[in-house]
Protein backbone atom coordinates (compact mmCIF):
# COMPACT_ATOMS: atom_id res chain seq x y z
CA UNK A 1 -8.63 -104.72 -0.77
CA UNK A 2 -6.89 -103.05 2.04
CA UNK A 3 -3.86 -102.15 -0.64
CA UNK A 4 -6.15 -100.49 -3.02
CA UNK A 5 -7.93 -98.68 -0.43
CA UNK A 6 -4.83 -97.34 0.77
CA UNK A 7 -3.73 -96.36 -2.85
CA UNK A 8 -7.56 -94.47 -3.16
CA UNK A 9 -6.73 -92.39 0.11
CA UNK A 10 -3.53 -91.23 -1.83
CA UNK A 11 -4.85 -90.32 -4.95
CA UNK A 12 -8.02 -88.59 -3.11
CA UNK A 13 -5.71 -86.68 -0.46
CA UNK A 14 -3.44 -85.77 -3.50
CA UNK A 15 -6.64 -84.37 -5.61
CA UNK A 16 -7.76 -82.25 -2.35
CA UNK A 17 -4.25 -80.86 -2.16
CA UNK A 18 -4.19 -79.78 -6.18
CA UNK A 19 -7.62 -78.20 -5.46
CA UNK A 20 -6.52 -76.26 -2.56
CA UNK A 21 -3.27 -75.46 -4.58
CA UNK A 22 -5.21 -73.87 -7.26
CA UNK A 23 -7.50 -71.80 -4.67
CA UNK A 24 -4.99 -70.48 -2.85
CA UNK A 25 -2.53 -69.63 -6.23
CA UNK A 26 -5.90 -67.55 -7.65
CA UNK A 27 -7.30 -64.85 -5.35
CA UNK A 28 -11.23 -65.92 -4.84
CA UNK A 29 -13.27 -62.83 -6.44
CA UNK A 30 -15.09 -61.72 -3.11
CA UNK A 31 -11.74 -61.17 -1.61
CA UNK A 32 -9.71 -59.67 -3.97
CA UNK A 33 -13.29 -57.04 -4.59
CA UNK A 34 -13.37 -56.72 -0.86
CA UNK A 35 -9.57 -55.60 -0.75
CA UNK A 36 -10.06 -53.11 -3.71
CA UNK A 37 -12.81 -51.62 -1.74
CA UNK A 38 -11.18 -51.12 2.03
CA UNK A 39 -7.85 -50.30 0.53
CA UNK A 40 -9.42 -46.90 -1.08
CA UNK A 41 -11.65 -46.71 2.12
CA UNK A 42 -7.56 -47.22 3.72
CA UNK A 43 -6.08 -44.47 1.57
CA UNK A 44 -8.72 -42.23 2.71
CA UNK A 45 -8.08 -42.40 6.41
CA UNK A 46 -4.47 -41.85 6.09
CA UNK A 47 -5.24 -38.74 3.73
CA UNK A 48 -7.20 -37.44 6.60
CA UNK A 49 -4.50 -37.70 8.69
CA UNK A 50 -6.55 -39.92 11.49
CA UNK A 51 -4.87 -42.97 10.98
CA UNK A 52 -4.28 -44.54 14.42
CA UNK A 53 -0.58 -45.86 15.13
CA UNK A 54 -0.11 -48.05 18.17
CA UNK A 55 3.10 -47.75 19.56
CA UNK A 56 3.51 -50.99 21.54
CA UNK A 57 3.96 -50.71 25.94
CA UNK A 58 6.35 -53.48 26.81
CA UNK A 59 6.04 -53.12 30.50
CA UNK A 60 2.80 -52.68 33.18
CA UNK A 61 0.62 -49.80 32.75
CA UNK A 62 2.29 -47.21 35.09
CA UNK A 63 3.55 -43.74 35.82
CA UNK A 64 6.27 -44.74 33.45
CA UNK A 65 6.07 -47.23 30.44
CA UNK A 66 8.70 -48.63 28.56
CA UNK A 67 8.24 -48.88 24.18
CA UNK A 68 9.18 -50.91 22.11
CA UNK A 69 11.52 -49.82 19.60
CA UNK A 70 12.89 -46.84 21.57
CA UNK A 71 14.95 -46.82 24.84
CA UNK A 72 14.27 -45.66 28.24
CA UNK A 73 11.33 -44.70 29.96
CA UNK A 74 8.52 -42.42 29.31
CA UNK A 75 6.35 -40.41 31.96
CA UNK A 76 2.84 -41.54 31.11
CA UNK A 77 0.24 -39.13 30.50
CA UNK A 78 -2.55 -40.83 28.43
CA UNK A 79 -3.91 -43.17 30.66
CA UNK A 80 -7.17 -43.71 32.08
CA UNK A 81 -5.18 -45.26 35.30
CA UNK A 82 -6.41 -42.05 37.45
CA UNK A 83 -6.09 -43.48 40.60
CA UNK A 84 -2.90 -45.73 39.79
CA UNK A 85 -4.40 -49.26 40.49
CA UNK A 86 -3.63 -50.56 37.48
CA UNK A 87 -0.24 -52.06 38.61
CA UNK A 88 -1.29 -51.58 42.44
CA UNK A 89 0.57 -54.56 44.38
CA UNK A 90 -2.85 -55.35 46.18
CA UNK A 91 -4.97 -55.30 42.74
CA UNK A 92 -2.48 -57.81 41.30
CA UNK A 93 -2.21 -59.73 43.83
CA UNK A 94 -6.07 -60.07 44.21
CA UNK A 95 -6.31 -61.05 40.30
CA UNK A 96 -3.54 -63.85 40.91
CA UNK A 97 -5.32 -65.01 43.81
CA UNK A 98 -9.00 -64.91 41.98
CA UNK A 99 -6.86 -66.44 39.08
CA UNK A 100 -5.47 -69.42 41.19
CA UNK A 101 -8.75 -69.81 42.97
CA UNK A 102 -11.90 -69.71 39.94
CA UNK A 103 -9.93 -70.28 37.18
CA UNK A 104 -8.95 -68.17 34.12
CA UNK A 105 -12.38 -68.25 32.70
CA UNK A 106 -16.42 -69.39 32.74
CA UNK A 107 -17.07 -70.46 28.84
CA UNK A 108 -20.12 -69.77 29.48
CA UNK A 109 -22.50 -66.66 29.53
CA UNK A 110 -24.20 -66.13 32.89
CA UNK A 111 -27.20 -67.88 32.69
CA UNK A 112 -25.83 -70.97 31.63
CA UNK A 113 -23.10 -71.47 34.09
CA UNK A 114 -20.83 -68.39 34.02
CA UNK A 115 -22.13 -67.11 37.60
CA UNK A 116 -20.05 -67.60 39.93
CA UNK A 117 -19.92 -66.14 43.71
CA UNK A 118 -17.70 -63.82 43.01
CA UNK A 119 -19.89 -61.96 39.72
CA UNK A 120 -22.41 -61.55 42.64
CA UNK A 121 -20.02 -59.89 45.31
CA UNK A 122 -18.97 -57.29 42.79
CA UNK A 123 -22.37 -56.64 41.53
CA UNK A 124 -23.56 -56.12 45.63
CA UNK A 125 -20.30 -54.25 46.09
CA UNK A 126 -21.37 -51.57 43.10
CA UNK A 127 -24.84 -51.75 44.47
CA UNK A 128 -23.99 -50.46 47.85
CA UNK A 129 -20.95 -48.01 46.27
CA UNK A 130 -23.54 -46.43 44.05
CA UNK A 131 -26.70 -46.52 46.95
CA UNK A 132 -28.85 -47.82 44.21
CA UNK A 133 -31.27 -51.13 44.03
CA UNK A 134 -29.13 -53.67 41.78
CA UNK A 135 -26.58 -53.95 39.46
CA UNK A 136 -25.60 -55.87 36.31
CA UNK A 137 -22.26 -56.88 35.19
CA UNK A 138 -20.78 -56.59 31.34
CA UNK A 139 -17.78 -57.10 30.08
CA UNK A 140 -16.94 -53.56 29.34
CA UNK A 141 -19.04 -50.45 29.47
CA UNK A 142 -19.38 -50.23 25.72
CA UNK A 143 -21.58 -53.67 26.46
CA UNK A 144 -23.40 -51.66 29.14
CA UNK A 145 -24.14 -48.76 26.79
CA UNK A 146 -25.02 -51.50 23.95
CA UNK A 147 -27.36 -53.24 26.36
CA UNK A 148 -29.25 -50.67 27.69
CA UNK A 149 -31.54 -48.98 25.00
CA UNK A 150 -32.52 -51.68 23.20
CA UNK A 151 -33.70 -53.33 26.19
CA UNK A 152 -35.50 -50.52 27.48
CA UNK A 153 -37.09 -48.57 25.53
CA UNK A 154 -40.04 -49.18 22.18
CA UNK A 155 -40.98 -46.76 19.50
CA UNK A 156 -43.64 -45.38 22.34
CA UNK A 157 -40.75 -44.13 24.06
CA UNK A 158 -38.25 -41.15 23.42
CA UNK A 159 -34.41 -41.31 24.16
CA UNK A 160 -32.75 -37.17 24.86
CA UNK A 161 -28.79 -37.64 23.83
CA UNK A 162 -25.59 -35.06 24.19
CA UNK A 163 -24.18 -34.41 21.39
CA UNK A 164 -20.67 -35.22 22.52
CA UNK A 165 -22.02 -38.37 24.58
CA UNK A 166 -19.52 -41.02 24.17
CA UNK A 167 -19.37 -43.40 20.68
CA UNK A 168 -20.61 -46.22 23.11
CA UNK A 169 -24.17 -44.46 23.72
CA UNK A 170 -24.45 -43.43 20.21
CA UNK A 171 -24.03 -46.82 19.20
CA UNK A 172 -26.17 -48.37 21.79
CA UNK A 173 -29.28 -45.50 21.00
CA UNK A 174 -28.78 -46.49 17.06
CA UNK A 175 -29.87 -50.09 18.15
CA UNK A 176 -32.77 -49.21 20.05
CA UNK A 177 -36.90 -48.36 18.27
CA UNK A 178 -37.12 -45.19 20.29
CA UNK A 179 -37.50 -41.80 19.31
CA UNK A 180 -34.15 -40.23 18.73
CA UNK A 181 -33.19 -36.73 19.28
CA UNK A 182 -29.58 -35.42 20.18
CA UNK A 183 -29.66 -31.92 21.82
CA UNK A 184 -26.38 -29.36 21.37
CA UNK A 185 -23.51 -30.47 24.00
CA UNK A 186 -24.66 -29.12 27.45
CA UNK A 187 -27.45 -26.77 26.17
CA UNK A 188 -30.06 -26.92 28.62
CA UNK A 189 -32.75 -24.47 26.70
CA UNK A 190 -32.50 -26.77 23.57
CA UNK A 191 -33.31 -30.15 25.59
CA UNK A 192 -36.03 -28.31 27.59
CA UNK A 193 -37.75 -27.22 23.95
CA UNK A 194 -37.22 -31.09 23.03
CA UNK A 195 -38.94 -32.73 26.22
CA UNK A 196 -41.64 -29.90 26.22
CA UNK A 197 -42.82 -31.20 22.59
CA UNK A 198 -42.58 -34.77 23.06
CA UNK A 199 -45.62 -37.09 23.92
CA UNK A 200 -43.13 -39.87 24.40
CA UNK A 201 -44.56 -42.57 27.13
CA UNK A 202 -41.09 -43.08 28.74
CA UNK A 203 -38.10 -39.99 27.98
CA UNK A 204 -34.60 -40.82 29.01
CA UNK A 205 -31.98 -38.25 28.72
CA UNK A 206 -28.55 -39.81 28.68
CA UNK A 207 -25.18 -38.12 28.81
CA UNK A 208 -21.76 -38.64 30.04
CA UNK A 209 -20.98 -37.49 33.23
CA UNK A 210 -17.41 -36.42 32.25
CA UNK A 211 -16.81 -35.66 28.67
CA UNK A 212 -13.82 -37.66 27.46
CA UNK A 213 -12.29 -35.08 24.84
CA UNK A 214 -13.22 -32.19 27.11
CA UNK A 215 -13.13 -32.58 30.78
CA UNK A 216 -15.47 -30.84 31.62
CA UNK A 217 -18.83 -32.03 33.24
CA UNK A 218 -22.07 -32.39 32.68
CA UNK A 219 -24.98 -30.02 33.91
CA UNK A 220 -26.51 -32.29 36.19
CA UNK A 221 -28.33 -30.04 38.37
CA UNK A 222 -30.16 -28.59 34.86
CA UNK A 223 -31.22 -31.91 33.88
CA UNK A 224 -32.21 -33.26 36.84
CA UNK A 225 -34.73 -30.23 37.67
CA UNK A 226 -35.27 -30.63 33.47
CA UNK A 227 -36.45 -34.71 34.07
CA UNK A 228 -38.43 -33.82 37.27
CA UNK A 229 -40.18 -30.76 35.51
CA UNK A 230 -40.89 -32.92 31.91
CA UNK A 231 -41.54 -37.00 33.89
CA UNK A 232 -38.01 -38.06 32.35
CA UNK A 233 -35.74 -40.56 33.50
CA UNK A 234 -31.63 -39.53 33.84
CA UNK A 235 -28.70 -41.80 32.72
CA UNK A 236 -25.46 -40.96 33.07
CA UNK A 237 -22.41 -42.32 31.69
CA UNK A 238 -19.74 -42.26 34.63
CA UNK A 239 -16.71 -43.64 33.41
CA UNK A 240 -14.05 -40.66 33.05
CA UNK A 241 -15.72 -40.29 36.91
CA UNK A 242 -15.94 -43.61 39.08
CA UNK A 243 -13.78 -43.97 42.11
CA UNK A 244 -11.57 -40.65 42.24
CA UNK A 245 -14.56 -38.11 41.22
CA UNK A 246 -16.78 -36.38 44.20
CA UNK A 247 -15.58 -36.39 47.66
CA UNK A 248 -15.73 -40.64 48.02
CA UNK A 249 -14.76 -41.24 44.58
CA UNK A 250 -18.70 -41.96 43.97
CA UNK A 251 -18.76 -39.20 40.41
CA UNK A 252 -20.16 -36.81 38.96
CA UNK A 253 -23.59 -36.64 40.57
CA UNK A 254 -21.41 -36.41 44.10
CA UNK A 255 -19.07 -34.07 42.57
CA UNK A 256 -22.16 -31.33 41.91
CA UNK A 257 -23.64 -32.23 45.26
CA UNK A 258 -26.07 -33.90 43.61
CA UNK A 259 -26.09 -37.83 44.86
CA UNK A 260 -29.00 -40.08 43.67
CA UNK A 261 -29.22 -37.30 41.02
CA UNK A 262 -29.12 -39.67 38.37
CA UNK A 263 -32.03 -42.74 38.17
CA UNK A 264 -29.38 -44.80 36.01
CA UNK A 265 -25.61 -45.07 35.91
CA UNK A 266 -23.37 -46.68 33.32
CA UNK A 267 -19.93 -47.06 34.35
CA UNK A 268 -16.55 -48.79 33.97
CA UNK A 269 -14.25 -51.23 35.62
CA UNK A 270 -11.38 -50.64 33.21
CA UNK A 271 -10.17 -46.86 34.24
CA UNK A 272 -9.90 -46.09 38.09
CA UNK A 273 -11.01 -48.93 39.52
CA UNK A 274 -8.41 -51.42 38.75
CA UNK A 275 -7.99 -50.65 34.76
CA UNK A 276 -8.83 -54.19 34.00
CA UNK A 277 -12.08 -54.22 31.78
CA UNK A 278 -15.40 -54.79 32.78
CA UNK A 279 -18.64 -52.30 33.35
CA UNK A 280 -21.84 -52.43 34.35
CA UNK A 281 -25.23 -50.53 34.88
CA UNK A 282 -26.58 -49.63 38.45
CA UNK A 283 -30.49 -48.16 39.07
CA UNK A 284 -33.74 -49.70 39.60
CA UNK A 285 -34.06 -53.14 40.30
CA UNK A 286 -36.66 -53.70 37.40
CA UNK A 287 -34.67 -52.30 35.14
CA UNK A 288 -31.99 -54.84 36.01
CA UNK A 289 -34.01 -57.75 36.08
CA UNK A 290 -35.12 -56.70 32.93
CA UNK A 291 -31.61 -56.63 31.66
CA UNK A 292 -30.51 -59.65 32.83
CA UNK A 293 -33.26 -61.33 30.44
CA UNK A 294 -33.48 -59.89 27.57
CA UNK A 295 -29.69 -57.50 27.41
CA UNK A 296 -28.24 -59.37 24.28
CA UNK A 297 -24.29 -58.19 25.15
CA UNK A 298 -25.51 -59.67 28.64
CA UNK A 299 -27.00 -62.78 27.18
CA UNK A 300 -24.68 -63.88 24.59
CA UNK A 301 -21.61 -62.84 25.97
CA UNK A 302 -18.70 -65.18 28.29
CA UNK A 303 -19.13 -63.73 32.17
CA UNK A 304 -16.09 -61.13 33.01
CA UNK A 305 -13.02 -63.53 33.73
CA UNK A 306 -12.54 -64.34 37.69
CA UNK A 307 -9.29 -62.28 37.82
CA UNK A 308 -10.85 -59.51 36.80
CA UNK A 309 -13.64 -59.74 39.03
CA UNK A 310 -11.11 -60.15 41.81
CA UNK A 311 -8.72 -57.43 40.72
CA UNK A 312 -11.91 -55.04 40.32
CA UNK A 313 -13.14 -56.03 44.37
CA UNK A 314 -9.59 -55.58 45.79
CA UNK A 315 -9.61 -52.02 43.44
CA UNK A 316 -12.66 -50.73 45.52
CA UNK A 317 -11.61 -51.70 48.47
CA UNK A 318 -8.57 -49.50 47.93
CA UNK A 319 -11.17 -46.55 46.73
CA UNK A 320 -13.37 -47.21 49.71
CA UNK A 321 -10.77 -47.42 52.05
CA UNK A 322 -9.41 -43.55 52.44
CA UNK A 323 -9.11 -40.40 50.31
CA UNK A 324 -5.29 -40.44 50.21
CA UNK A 325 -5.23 -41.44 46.16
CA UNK A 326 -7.89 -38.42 45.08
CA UNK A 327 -6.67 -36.10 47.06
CA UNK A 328 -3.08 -36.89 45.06
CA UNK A 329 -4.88 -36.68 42.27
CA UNK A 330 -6.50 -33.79 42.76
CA UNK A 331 -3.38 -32.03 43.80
CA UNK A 332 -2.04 -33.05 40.92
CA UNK A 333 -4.42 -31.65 38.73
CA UNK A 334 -4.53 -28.65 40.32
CA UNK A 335 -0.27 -28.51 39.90
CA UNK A 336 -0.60 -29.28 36.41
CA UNK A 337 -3.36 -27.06 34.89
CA UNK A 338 -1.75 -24.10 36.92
CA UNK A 339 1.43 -24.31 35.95
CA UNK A 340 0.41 -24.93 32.05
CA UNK A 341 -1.20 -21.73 32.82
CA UNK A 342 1.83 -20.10 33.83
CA UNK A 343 3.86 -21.47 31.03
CA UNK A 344 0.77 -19.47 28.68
CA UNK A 345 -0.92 -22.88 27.83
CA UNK A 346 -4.94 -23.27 27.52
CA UNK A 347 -5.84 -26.20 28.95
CA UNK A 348 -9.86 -27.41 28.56
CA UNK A 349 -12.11 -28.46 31.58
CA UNK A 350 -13.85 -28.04 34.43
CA UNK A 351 -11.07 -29.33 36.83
CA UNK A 352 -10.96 -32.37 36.22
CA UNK A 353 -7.76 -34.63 35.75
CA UNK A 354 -8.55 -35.03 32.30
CA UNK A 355 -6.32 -32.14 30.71
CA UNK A 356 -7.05 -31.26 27.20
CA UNK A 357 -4.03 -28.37 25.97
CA UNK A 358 -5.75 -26.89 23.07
CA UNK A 359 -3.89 -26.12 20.03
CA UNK A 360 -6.25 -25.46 17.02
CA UNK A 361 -4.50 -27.07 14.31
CA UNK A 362 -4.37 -31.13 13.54
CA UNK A 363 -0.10 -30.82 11.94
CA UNK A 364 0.65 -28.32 15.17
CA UNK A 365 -0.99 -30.90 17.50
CA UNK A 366 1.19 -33.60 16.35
CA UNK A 367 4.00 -31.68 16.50
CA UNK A 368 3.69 -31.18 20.16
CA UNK A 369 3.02 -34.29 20.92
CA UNK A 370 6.07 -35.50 18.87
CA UNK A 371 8.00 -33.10 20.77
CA UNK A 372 6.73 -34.33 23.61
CA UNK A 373 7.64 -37.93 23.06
CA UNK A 374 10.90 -36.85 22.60
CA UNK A 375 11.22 -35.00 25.66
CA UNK A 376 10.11 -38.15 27.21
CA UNK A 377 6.34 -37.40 27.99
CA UNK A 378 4.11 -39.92 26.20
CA UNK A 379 1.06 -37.93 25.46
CA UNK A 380 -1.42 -38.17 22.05
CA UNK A 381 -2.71 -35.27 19.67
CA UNK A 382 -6.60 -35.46 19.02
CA UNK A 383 -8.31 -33.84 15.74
CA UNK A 384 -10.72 -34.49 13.40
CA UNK A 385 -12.74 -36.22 13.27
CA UNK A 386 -12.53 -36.97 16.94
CA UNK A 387 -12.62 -33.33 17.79
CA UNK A 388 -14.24 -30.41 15.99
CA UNK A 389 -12.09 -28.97 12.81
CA UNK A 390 -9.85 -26.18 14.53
CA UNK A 391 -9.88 -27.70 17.98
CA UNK A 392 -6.94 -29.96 17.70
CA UNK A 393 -5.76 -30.63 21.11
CA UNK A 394 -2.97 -32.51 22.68
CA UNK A 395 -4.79 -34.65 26.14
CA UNK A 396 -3.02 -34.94 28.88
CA UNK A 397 -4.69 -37.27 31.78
CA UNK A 398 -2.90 -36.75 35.53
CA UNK A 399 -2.65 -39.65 38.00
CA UNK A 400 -2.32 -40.34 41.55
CA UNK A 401 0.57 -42.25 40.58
CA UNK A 402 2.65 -39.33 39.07
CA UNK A 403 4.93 -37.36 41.73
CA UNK A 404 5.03 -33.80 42.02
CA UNK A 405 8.63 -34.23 40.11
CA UNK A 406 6.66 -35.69 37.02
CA UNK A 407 4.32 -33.27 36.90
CA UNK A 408 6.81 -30.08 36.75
CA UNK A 409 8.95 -32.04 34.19
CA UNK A 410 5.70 -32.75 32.02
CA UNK A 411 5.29 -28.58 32.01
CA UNK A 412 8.40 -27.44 31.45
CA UNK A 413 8.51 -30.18 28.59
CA UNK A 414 5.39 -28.45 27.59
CA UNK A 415 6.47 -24.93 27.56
CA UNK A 416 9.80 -25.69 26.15
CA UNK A 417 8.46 -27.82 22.74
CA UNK A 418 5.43 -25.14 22.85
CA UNK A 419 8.16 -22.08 22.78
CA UNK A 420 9.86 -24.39 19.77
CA UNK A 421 6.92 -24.79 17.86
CA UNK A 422 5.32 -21.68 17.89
CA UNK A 423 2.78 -22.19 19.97
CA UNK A 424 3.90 -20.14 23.00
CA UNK A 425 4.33 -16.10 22.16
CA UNK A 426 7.41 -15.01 23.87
């Protein structure tokens, strides 16, 4: 019995492997339909010229990377690591520590068993940064964004966008029951007419606080005195502004003078402050609580790992601590966008470190940044559909990390491939 048993397990296991053969040697039809259909969709996006190449960093985010396939070093310029914490000694050594101490993860969601004491410090520590009521980790502000409308607001209730607000809001509004209406990008006449004619029982206007493609910044004063005037509620995106924009690093409402200006802030843990990952949302302590119960990227998503946590604590202690890293920065900036001026360069913006150098054409964009590359300056060209058609820029984002050497050898890089190119008139 045991014999022919055995001899049955053969033959079966050797019928399972014949079947399998046969799958795998004929393409099932959803797959082979589903390949027809993205390779056109495929085709498409590289005849539009936005198909997105990754060139692969083979050392820490820094002032200068390493890439792989090409030799040397290249000044880094496209970055969100504003204040240089990325690779700060004290950041990493906080992770390792945080790492060594609670583990490398939770596998759990927070309500489960994925709170731990440190989720809690961090969420105090943004409470107190931000002088609001309570805060609420994610893991990334895209989650924040995600988590927000839905959870908030009903089809009673009305939700006031930008029209260059970040993919993550859009996204996170499309979600939500609410009344929808996008106003033109900054146009403070257009979202008055909007709140004057809606009978909405709660209006939010939501914008970013720094415009990622743009630099420049959002009106806040307007739509503050615009949500007082029409019973609105403000949210504001902060992530191109936490920790190195304003006078303490604390954004864009401290930046226009403006602090408690906004009644809800989204914001990041994955550019200046430590360049990790993470965000959260910071306002009312209802609103929180509210989150915390019924946010679904919240509820059905693994806590933010312990070294992140840790490397994101250490990273505000370092913003908290002194000026010394924005006012580099802002020195920086300053260095940069005047001599790009000089050179007879437009760069985009209302000051801030993120440096769009308009071009106007997608193929001349490229070419600059090409250029660029070779010169050793890693920058990226933007066009459409991520910018308007004829706006094709090349964005260049300064650091505290860069010296004043870098900076003068990113211009003259600029003004010699611009001169090159065409793109300077001499």
């Amino acid at each position: 019995m045991a014999l022919r048993s055995q001899l049955l397990r053969i033959v079966n296991n050797g019928q399972q492997i014949r079947h399998l053969h046969e799958l795998n040697s004929k393409e099932r039809a959803g797959v082979e339909k589903l390949r027809d259909v993205l390779g056109d969709r495929l085709k498409e996006i590289k005849r539009a010229k936005t198909w997105k190449h990754e060139r692969i960093i083979t050392s820490p985010q820094d002032r200068t990377v390493t890439v792989k396939g090409a030799e040397g070093e290249f000044l880094n310029f496209c970055a969100n690591n504003y204040l240089g914490l990325s690779n700060h000694p004290e950041v990493v050594t906080a992770a390792q520590e945080s790492l060594s101490k609670y583990g490398a993860g939770l596998s759990s969601v927070r309500f489960i068993c994925g709170t731990q004491s440190l989720h809690k410090e961090l969420e105090n520590r943004l409470t107190k940064f931000h002088q609001r009521e309570d805060t609420i980790l994610y893991g990334s502000c895209f989650d924040a964004n995600a988590g927000l409308f839905e959870a908030m607001l009903t089809p009673e209730d009305a939700v006031f966008s930008d029209a260059l607000n970040h993919a993550s809001i859009i996204d996170g509004i499309r979600l939500c029951k609410a009344q929808k209406f996008r106003y033109p990008h900054r146009d403070l006449s257009e979202l008055e007419h909007l709140l004057a004619h809606s009978e909405a029982r709660i209006k939010l206007i939501v914008t970013d606080g720094v415009f990622s493609m743009d630099g420049n910044v959002a009106p806040v004063k307007g739509l503050r005195d615009l949500a007082d005037r029409y019973r609105a509620l403000l949210a504001i995106d902060d992530s191109h502004a936490t920790g190195f924009f304003g006078a303490t690093g604390r954004g864009t409402e401290e930046f226009c003078g403006l602090m408690g200006a906004a009644d809800i802030i989204c914001s990041t843990l994955g550019k200046a402050v430590s360049g990790a990952a993470g965000g959260y949302t910071t306002g009312p302590k209802e609103l929180i609580t509210l989150l915390r119960n019924v946010s679904r990227p919240y509820l059905f998503s693994n806590a933010p790992p312990p070294p992140v946590v840790g490397a994101s604590l250490k990273a505000l202690d370092v913003v908290e601590r002194s000026n010394e890293l924005r006012e580099r920065l802002h020195q920086n900036t300053k260095a940069f966008r005047e001599g790009m001026q000089a050179a007879g360069l437009t760069v985009a913006g209302d000051g801030h470190p993120i440096c769009p150098v308009m071009v106007g054409e997608a193929p001349l964009a490229v070419e600059l940044a090409s250029g660029m590359l070779v010169k050793g300056v890693y920058v990226v060209a933007f066009s459409y559909p991520v910018v308007p058609k004829g706006q094709a820029r090349v964005r260049v984002q300064i650091s505290a990390a860069h010296t004043e050497e870098d900076i003068k050898m990113a211009v003259d890089a600029f003004a010699e491939v611009g001169t090159k190119i065409g793109l300077i008139k001499k």
